[in-house]
Protein backbone atom coordinates (compact mmCIF):
# COMPACT_ATOMS: atom_id res chain seq x y z
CA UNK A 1 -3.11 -3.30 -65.40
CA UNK A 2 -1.60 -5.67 -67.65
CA UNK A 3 -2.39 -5.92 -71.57
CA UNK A 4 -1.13 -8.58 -74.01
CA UNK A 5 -0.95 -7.29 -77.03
CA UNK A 6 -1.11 -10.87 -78.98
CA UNK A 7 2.36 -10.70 -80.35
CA UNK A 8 5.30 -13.03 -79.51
CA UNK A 9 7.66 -10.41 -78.74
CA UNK A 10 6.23 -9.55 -75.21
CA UNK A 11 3.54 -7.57 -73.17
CA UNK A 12 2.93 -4.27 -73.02
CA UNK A 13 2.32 -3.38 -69.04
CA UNK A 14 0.93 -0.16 -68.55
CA UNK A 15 1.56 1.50 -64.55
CA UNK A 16 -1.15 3.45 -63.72
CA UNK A 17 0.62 6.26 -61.42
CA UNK A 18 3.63 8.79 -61.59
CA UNK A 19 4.40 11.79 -59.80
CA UNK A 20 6.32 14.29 -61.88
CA UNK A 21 7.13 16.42 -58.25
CA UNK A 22 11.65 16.50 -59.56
CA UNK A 23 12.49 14.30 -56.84
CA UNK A 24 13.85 12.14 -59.50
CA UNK A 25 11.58 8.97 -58.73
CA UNK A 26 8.69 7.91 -61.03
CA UNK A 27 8.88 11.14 -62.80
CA UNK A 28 6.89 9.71 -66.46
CA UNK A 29 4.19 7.91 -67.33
CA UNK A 30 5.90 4.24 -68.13
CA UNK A 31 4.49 2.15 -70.27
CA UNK A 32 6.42 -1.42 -69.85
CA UNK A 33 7.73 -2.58 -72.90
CA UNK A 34 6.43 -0.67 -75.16
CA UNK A 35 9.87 0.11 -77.31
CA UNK A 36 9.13 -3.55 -78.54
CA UNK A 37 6.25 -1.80 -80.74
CA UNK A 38 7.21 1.40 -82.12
CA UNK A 39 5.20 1.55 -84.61
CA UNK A 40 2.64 3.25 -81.58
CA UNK A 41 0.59 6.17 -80.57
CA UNK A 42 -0.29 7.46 -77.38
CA UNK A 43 -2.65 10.14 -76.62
CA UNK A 44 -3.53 11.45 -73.06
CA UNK A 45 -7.17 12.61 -72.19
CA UNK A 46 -8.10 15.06 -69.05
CA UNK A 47 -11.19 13.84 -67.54
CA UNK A 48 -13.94 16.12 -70.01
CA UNK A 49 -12.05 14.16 -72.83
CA UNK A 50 -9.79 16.86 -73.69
CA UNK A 51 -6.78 15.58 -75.23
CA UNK A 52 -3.87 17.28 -73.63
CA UNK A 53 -0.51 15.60 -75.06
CA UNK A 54 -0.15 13.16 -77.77
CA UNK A 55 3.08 11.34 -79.63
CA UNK A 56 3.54 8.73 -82.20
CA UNK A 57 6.79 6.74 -81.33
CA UNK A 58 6.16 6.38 -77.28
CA UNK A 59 9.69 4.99 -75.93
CA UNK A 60 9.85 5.84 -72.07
CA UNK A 61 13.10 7.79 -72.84
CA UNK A 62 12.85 10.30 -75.56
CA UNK A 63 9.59 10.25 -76.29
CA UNK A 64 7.69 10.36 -72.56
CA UNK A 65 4.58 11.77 -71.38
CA UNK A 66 5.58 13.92 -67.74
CA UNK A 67 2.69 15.31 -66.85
CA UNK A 68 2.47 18.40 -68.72
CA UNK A 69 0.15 20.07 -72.12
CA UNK A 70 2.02 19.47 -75.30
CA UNK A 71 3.12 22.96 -75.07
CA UNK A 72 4.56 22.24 -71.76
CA UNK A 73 2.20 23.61 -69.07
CA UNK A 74 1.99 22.34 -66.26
CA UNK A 75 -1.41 19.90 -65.38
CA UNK A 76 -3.01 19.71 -62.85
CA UNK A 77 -2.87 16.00 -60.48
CA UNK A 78 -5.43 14.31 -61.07
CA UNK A 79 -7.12 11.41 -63.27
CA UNK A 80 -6.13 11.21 -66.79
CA UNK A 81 -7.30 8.79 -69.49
CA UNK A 82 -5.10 7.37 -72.24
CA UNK A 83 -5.34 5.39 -75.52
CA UNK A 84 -2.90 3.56 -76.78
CA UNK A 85 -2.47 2.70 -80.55
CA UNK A 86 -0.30 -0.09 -81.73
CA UNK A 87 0.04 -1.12 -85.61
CA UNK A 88 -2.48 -3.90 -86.21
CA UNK A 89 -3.46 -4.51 -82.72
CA UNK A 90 -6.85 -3.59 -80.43
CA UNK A 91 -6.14 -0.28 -79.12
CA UNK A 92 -5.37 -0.30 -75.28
CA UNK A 93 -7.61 2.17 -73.11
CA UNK A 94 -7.33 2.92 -69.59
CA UNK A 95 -6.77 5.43 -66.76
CA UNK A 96 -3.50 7.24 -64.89
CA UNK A 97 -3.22 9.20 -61.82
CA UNK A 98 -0.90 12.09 -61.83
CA UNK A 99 0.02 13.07 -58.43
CA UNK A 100 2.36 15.90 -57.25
């Protein structure tokens, strides 16, 4: 799925799949662009609406969602649901598949 985001400075592109299984390849949950609005906040839903891991700050790098809790346990694959918050913009809502 692809969201604009209404600001000049590019789109936000959000890939729905990753597989955090250490064989180096599509190990995170990439949000395209995204650095270009750091003033964000993403939070990560299991399918009863649980939230499970959430950061302000969402870079791809050092700030990353891979597939575990917050406290680092390991999740289950499976369908996850995230919301993303960027200053002054319509928060972007959609779904990611974690596979192993």
């Amino acid at each position: 799925s692809v969201f604009c985001l209404g600001l000049t400075t590019g789109i936000v592109k959000v890939n729905n799949a990753f597989s955090p299984n250490g064989d180096g390849l599509n190990e995170t949950f990439s949000i395209d662009n995204i650095a270009e609005f750091p003033d964000n906040h993403v939070y990560i839903y299991n399918r009863w609406g649980q939230l499970v891991w959430d950061k302000p700050h969402y870079n791809n790098t050092t700030i990353v969602w891979d597939g575990k809790l917050q406290n680092g346990s390991t999740l289950y694959a499976g369908t996850y649901f995230y919301v993303i918050e960027v200053s002054g913009q319509k928060n972007l809502k959609g779904w990611v598949e974690l596979t192993k």
